[in-house]
PDB file of N, CA and C in Angstrom:
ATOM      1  N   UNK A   1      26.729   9.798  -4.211  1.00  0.00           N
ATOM      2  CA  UNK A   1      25.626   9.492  -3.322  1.00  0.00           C
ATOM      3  C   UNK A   1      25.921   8.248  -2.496  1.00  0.00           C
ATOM      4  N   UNK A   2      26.310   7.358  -3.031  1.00  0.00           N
ATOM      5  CA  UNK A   2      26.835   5.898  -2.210  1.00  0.00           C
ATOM      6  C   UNK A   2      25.566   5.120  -2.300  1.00  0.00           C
ATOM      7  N   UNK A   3      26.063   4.062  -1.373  1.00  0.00           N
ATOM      8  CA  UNK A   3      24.879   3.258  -1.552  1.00  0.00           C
ATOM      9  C   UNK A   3      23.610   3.301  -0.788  1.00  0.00           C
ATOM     10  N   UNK A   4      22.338   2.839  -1.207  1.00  0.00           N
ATOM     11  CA  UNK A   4      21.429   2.833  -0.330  1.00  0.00           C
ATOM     12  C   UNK A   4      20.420   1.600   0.173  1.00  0.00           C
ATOM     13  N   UNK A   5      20.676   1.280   1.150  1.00  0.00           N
ATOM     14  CA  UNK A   5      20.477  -0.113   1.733  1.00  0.00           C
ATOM     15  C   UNK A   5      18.675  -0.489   1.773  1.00  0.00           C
ATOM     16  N   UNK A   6      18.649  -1.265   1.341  1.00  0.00           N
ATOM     17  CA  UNK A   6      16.995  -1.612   1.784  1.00  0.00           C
ATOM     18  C   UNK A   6      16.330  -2.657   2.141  1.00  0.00           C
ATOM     19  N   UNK A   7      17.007  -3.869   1.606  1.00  0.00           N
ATOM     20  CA  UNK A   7      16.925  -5.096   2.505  1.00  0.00           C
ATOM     21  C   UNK A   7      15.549  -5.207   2.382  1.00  0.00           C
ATOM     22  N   UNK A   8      15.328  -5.412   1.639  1.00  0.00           N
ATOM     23  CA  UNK A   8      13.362  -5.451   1.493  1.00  0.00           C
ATOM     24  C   UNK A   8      12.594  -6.247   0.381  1.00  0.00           C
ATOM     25  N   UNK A   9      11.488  -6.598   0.527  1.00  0.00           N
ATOM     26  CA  UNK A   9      11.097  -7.496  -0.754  1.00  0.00           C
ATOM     27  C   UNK A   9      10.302  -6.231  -1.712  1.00  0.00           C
ATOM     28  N   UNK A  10      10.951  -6.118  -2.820  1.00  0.00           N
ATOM     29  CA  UNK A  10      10.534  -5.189  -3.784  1.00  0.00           C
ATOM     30  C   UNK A  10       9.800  -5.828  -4.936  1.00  0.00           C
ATOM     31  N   UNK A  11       8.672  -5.044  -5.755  1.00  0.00           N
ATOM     32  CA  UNK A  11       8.108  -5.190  -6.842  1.00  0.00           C
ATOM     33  C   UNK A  11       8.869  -6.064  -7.555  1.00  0.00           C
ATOM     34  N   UNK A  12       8.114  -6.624  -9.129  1.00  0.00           N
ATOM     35  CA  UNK A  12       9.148  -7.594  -9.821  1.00  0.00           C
ATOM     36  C   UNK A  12       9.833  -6.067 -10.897  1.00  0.00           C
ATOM     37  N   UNK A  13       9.143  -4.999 -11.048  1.00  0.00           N
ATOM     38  CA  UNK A  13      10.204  -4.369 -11.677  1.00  0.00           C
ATOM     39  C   UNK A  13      10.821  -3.381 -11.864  1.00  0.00           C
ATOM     40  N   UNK A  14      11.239  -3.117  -9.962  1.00  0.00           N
ATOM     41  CA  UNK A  14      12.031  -2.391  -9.280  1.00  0.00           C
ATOM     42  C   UNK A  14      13.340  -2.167  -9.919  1.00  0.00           C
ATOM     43  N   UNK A  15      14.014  -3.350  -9.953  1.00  0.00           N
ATOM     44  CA  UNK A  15      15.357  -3.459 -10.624  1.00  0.00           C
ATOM     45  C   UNK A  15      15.337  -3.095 -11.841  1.00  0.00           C
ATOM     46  N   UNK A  16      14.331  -2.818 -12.545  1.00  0.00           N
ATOM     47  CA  UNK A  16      14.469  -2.450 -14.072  1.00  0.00           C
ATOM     48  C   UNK A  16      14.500  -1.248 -14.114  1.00  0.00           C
ATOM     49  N   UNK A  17      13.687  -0.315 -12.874  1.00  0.00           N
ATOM     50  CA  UNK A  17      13.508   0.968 -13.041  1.00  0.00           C
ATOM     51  C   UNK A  17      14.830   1.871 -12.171  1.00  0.00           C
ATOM     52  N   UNK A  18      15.328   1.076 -11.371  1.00  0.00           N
ATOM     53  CA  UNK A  18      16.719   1.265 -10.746  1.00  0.00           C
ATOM     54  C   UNK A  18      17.587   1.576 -11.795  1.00  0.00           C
ATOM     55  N   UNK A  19      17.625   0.375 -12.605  1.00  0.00           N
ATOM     56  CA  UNK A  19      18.987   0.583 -14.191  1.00  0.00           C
ATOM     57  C   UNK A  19      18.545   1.541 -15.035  1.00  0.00           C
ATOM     58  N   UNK A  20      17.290   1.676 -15.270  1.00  0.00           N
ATOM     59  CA  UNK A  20      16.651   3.023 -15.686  1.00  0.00           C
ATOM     60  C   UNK A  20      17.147   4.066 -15.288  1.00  0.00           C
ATOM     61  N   UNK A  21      17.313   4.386 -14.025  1.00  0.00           N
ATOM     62  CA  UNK A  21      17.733   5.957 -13.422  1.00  0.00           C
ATOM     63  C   UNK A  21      18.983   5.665 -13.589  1.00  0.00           C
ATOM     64  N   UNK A  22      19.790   4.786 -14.132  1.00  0.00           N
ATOM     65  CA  UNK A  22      21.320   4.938 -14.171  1.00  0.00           C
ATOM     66  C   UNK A  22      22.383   4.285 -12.958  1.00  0.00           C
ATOM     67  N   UNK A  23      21.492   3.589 -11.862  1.00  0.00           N
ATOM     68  CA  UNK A  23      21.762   3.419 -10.415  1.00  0.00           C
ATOM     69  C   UNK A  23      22.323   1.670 -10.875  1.00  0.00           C
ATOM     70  N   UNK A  24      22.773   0.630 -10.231  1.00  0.00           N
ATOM     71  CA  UNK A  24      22.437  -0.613 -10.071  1.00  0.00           C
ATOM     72  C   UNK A  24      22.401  -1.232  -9.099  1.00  0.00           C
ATOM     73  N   UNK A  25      20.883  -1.984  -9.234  1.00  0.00           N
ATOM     74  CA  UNK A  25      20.311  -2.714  -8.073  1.00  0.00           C
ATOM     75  C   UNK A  25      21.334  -3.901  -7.911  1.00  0.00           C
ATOM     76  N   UNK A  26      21.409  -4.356  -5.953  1.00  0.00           N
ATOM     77  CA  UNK A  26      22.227  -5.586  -5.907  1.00  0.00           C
ATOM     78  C   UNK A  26      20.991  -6.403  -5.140  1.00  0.00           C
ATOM     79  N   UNK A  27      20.326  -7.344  -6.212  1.00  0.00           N
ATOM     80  CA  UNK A  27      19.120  -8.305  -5.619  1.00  0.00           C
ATOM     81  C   UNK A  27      19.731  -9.798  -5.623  1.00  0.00           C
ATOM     82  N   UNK A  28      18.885 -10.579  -5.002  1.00  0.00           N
ATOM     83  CA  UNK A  28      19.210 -11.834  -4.814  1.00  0.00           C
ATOM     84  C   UNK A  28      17.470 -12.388  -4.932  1.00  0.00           C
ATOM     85  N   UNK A  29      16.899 -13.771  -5.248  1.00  0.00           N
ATOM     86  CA  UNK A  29      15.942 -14.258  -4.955  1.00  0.00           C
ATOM     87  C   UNK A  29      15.535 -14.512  -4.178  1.00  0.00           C
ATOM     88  N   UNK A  30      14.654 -14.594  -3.207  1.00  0.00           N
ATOM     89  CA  UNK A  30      14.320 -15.736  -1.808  1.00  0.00           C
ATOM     90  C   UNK A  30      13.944 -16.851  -1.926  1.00  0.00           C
ATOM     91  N   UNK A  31      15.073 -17.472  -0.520  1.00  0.00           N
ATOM     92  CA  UNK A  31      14.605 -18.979  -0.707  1.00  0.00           C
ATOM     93  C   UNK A  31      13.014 -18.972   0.181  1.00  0.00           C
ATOM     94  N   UNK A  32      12.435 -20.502  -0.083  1.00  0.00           N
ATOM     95  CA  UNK A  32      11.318 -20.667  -0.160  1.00  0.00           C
ATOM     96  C   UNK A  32      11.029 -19.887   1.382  1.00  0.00           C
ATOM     97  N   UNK A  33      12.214 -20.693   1.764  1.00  0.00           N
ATOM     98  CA  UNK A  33      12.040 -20.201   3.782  1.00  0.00           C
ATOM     99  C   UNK A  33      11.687 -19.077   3.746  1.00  0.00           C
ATOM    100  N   UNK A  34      12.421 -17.977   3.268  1.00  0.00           N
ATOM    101  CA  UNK A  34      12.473 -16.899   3.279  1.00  0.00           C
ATOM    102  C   UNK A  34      11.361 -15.974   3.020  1.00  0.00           C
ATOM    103  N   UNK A  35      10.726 -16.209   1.550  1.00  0.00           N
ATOM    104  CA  UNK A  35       9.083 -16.217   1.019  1.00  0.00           C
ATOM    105  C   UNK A  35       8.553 -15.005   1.822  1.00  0.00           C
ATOM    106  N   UNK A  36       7.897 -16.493   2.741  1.00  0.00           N
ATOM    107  CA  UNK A  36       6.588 -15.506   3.444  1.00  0.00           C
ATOM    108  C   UNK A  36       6.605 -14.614   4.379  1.00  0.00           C
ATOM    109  N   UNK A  37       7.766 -15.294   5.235  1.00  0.00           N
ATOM    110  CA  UNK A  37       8.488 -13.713   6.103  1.00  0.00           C
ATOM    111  C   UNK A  37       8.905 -12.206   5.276  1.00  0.00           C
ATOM    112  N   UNK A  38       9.552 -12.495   4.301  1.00  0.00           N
ATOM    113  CA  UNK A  38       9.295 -11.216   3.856  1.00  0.00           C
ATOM    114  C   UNK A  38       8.018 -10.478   3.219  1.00  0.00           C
ATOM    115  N   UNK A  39       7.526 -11.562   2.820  1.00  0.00           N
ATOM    116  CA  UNK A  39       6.196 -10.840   2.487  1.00  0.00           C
ATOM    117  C   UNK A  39       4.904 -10.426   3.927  1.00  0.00           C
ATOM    118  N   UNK A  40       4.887 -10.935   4.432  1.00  0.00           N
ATOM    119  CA  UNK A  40       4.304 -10.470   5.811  1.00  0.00           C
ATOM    120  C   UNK A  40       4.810  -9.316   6.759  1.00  0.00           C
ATOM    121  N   UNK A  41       6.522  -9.038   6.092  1.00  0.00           N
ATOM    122  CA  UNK A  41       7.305  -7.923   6.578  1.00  0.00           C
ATOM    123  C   UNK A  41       6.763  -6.402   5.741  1.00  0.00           C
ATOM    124  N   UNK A  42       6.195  -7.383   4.377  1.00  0.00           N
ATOM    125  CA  UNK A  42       5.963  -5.980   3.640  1.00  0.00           C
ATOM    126  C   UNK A  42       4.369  -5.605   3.823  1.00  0.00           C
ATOM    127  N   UNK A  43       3.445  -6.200   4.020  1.00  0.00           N
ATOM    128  CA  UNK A  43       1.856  -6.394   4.699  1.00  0.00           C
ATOM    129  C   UNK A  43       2.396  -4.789   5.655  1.00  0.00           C
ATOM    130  N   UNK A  44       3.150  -5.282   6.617  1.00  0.00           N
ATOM    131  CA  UNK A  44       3.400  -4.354   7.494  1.00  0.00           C
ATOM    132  C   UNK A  44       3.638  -2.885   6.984  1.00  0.00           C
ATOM    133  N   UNK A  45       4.719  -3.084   6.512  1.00  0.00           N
ATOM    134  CA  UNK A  45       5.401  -2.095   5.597  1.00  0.00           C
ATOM    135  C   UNK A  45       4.358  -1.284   4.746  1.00  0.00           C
ATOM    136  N   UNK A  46       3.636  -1.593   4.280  1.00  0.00           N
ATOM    137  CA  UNK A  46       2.366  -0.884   3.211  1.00  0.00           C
ATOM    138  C   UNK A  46       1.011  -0.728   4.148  1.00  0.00           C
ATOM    139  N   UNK A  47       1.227  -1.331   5.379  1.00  0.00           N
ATOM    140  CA  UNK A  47       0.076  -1.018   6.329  1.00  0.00           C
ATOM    141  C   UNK A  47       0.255   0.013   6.720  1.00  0.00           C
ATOM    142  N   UNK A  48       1.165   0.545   7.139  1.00  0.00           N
ATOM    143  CA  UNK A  48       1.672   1.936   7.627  1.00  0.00           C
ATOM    144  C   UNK A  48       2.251   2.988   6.517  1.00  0.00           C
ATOM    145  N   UNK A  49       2.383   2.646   5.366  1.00  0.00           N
ATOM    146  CA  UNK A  49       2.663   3.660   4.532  1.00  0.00           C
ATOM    147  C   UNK A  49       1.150   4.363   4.486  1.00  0.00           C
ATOM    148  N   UNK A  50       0.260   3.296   4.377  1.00  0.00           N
ATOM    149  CA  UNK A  50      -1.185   3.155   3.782  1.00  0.00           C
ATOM    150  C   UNK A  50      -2.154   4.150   4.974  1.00  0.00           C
ATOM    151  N   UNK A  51      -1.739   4.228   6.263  1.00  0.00           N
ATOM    152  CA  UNK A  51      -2.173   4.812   7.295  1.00  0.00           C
ATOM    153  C   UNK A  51      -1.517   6.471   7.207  1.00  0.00           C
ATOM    154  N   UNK A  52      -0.069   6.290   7.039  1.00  0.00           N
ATOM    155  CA  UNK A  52       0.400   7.612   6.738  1.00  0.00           C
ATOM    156  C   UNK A  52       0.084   8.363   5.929  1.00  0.00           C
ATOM    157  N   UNK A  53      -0.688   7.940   5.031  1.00  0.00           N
ATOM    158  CA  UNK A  53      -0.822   8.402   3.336  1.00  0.00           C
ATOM    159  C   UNK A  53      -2.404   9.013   3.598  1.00  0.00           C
ATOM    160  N   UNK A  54      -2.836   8.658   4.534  1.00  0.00           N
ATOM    161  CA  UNK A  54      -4.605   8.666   5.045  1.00  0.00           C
ATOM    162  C   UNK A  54      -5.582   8.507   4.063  1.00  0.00           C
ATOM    163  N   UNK A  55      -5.027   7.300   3.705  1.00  0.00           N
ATOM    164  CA  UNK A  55      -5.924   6.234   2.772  1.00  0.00           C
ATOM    165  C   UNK A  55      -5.830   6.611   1.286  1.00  0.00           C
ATOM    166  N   UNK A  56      -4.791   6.729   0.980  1.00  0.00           N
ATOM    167  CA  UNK A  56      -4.588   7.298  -0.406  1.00  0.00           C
ATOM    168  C   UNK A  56      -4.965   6.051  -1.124  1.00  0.00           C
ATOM    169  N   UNK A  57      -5.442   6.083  -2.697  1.00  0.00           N
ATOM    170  CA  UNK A  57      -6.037   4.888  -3.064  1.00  0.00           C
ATOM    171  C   UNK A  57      -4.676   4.063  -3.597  1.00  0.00           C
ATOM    172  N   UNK A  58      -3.367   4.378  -3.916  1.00  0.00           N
ATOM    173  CA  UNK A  58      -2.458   3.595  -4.515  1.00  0.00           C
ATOM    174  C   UNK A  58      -1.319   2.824  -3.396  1.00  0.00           C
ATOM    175  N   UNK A  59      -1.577   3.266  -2.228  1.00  0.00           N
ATOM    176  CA  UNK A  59      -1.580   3.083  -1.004  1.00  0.00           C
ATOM    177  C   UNK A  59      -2.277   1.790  -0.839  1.00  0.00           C
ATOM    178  N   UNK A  60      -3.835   1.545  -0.949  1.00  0.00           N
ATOM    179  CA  UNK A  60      -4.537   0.567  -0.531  1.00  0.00           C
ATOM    180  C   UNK A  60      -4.259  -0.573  -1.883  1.00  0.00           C
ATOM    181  N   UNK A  61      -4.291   0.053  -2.869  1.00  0.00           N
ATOM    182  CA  UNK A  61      -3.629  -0.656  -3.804  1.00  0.00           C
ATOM    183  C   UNK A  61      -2.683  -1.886  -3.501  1.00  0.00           C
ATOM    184  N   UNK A  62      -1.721  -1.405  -3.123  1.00  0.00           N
ATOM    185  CA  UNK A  62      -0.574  -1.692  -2.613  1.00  0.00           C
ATOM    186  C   UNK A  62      -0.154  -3.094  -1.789  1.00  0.00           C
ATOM    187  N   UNK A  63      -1.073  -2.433  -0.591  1.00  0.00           N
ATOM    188  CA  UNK A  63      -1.749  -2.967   0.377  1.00  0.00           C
ATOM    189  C   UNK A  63      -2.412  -4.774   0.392  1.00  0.00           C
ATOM    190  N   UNK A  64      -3.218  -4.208  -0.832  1.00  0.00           N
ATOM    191  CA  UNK A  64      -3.967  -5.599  -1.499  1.00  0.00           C
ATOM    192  C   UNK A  64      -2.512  -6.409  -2.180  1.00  0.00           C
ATOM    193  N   UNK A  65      -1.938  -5.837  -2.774  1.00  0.00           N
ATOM    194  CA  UNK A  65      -1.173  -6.734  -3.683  1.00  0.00           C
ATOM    195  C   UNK A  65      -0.475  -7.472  -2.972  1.00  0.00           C
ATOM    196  N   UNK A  66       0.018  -6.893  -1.846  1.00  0.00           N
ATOM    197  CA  UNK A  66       0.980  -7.681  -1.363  1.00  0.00           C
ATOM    198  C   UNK A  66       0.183  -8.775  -0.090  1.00  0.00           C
ATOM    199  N   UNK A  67      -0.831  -8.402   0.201  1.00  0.00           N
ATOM    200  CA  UNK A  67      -1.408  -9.191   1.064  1.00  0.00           C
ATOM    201  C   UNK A  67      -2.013 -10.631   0.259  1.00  0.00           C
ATOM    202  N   UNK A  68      -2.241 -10.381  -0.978  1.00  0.00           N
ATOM    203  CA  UNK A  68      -2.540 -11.362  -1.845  1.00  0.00           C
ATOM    204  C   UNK A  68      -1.551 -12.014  -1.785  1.00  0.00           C
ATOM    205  N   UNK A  69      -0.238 -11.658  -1.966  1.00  0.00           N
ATOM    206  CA  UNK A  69       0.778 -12.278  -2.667  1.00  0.00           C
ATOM    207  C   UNK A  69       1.618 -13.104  -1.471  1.00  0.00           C
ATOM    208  N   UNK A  70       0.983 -12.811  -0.024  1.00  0.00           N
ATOM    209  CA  UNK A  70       1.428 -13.290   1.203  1.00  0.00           C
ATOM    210  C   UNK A  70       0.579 -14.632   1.226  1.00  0.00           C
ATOM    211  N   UNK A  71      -0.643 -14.447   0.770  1.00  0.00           N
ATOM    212  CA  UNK A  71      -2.089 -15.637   1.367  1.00  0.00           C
ATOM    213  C   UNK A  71      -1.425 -16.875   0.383  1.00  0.00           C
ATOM    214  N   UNK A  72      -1.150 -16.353  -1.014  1.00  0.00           N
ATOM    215  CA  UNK A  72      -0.893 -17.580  -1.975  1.00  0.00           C
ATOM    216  C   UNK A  72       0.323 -18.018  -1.677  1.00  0.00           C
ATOM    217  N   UNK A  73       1.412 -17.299  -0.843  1.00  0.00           N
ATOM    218  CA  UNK A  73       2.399 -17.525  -0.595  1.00  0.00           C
ATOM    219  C   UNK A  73       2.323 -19.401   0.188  1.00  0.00           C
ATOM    220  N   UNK A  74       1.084 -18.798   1.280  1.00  0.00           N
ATOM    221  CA  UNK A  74       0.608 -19.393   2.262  1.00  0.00           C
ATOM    222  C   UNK A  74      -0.105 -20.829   1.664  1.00  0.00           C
ATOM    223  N   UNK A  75      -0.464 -20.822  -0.064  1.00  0.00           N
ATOM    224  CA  UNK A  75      -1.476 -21.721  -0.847  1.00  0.00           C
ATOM    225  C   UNK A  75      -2.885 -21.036  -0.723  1.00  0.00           C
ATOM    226  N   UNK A  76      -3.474 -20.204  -0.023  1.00  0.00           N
ATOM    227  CA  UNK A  76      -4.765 -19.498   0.269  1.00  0.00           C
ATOM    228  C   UNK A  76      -4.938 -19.240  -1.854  1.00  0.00           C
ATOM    229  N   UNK A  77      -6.124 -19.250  -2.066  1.00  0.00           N
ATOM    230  CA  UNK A  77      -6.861 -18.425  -3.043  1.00  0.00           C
ATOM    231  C   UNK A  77      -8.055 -17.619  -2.809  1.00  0.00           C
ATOM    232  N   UNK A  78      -7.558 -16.404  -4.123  1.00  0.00           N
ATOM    233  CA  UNK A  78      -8.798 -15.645  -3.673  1.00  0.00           C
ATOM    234  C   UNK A  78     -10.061 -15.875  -3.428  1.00  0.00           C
ATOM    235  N   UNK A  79     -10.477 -16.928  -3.337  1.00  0.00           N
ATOM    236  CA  UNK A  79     -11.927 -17.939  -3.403  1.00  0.00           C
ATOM    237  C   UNK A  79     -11.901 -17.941  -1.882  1.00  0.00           C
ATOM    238  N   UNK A  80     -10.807 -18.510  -1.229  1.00  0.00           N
ATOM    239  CA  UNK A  80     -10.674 -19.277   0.139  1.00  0.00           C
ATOM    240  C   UNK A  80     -10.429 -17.646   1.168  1.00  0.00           C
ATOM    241  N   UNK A  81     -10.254 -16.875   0.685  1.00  0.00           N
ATOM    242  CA  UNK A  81     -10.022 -15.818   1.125  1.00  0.00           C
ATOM    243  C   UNK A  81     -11.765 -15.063   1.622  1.00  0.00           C
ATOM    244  N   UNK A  82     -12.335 -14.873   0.522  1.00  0.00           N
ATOM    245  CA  UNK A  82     -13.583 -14.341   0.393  1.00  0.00           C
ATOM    246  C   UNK A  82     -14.604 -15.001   1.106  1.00  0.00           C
ATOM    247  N   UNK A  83     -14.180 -16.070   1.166  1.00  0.00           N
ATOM    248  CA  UNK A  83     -14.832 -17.539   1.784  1.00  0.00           C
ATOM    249  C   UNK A  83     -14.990 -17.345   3.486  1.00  0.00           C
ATOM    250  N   UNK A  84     -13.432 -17.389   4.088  1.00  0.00           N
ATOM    251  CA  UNK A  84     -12.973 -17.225   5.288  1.00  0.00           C
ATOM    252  C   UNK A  84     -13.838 -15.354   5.349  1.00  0.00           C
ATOM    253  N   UNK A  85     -13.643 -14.466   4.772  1.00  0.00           N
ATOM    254  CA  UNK A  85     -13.783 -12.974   5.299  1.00  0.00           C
ATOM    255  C   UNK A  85     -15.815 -12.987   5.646  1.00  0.00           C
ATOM    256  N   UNK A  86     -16.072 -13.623   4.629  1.00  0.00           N
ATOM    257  CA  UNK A  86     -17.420 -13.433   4.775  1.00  0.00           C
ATOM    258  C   UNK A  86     -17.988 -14.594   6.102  1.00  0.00           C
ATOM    259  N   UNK A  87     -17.093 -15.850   6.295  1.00  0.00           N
ATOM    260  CA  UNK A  87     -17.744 -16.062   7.308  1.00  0.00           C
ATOM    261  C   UNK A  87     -17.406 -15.506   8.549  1.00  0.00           C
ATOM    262  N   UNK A  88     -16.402 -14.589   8.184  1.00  0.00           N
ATOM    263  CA  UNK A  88     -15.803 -14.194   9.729  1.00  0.00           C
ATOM    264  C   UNK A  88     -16.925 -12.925  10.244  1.00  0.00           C
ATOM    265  N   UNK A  89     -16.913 -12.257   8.835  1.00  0.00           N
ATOM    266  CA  UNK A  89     -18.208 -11.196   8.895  1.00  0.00           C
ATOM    267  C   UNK A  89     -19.738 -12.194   9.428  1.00  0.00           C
ATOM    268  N   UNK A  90     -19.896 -12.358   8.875  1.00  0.00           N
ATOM    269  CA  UNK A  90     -21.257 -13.573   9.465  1.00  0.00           C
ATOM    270  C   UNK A  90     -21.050 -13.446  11.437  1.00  0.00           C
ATOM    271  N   UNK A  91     -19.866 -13.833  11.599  1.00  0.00           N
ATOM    272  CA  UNK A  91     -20.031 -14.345  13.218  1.00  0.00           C
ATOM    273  C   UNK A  91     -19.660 -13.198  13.837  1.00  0.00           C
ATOM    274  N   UNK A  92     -19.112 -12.317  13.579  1.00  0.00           N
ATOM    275  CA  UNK A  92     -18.514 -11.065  14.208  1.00  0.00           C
ATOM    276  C   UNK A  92     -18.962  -9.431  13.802  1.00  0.00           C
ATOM    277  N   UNK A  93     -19.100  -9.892  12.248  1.00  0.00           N
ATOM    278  CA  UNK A  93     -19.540  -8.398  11.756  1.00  0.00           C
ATOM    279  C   UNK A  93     -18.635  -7.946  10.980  1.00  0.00           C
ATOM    280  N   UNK A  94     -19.131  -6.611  10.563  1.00  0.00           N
ATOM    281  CA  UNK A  94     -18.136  -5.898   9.691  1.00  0.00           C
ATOM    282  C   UNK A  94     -17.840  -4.718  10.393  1.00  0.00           C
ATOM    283  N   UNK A  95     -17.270  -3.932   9.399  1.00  0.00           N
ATOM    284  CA  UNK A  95     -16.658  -3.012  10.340  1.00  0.00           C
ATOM    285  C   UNK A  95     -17.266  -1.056   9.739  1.00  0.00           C
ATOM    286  N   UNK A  96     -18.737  -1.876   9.294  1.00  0.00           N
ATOM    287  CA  UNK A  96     -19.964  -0.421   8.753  1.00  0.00           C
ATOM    288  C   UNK A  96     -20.630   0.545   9.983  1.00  0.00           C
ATOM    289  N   UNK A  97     -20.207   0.078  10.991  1.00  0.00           N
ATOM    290  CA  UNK A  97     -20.858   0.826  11.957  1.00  0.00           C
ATOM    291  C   UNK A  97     -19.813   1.835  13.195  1.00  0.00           C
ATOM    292  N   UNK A  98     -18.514   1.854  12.564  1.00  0.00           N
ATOM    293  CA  UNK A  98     -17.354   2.202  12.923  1.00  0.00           C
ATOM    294  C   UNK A  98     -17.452   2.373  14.398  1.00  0.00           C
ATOM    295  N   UNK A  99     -17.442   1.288  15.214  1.00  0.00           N
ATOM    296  CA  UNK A  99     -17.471   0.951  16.193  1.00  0.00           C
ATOM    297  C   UNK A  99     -16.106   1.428  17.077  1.00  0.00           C
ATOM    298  N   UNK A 100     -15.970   2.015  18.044  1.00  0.00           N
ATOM    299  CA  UNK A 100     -14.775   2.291  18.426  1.00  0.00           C
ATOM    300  C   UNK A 100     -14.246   1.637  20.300  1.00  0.00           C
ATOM    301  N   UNK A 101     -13.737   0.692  20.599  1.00  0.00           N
ATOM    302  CA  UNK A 101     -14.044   0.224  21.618  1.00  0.00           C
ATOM    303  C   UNK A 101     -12.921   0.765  22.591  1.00  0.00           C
ATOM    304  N   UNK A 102     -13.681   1.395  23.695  1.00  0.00           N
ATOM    305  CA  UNK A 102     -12.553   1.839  24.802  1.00  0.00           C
ATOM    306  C   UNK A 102     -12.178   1.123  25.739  1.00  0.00           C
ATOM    307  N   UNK A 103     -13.168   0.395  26.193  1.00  0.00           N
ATOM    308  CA  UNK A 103     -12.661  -0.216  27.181  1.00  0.00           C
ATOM    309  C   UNK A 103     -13.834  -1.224  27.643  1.00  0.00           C
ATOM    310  N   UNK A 104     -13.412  -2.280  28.633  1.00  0.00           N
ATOM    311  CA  UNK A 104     -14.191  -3.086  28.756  1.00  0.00           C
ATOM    312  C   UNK A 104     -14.317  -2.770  30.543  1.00  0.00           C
ATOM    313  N   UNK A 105     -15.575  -3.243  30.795  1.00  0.00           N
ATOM    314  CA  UNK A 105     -15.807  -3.283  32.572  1.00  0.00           C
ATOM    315  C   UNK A 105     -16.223  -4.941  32.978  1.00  0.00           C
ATOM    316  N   UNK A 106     -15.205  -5.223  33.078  1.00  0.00           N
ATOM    317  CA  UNK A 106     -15.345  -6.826  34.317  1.00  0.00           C
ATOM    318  C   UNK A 106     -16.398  -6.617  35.113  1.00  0.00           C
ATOM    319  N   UNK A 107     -16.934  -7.787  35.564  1.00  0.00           N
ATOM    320  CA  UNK A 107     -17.512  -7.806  36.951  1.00  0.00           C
ATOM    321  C   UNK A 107     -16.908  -7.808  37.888  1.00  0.00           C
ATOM    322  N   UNK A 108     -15.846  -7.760  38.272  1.00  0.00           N
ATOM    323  CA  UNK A 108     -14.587  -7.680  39.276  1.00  0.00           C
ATOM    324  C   UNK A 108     -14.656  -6.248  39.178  1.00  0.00           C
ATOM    325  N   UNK A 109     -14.876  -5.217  38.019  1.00  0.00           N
ATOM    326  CA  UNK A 109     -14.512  -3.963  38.122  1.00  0.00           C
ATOM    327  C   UNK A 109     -15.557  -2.923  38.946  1.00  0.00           C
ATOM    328  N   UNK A 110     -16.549  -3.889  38.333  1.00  0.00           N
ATOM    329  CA  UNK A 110     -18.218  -3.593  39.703  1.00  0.00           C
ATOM    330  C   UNK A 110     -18.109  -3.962  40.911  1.00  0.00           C
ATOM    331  N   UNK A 111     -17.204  -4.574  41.464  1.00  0.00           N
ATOM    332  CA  UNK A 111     -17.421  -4.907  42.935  1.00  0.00           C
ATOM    333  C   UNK A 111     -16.657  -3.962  43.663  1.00  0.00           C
ATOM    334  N   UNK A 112     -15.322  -3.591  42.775  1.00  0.00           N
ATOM    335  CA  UNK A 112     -14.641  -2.719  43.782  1.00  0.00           C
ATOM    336  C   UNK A 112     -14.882  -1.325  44.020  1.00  0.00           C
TER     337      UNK A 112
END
């Protein structure tokens, strides 16, 4: 089969289940620099699995874990998190009325 490249920030026990199937993983740690870029690479990464999957629940699962694991990356806690979402809901809203926005009309767009 050869090798298969992935270059990615994986679970903590990916590599265990790799030597499991008989395969061996070639991992390295990240430095600190490194951290949160990959974890914001994987936000992405599980945002779109999570869309492809059309909302499968281990999917959103997923989703959460790693977005958690980006915020604390960041020093955020789940306190400061819930904190920030609810006041953002407060000034803007939520998203219960599945609002879908097409387009906006300027007043420039009325004159012409």
């Amino acid at each position: 089969m050869g090798k298969i490249i992935h270059k990615k920030l994986v679970r903590d026990k990916i590599p265990h289940i790799i030597r499991a199937d008989g395969m061996t993983p070639v991992v390295r740690k990240l430095t600190k620099k490194e951290r949160l870029p990959a974890k914001l690479a994987k936000v992405v990464e599980e945002a779109l699995e999570l869309r492809d999957s059309d909302g499968a629940l281990d999917e959103f699962a997923d989703l959460y874990e790693i977005a958690e694991a980006a915020a604390q990356e960041r020093g955020f806690i789940r306190e400061q998190i819930e904190a920030a979402r609810a006041a953002k809901r407060g000034k803007r809203g939520g998203f219960d009325e599945n609002i879908f926005l097409e387009k906006v009309i300027t007043p420039e767009d009325n004159e012409a």
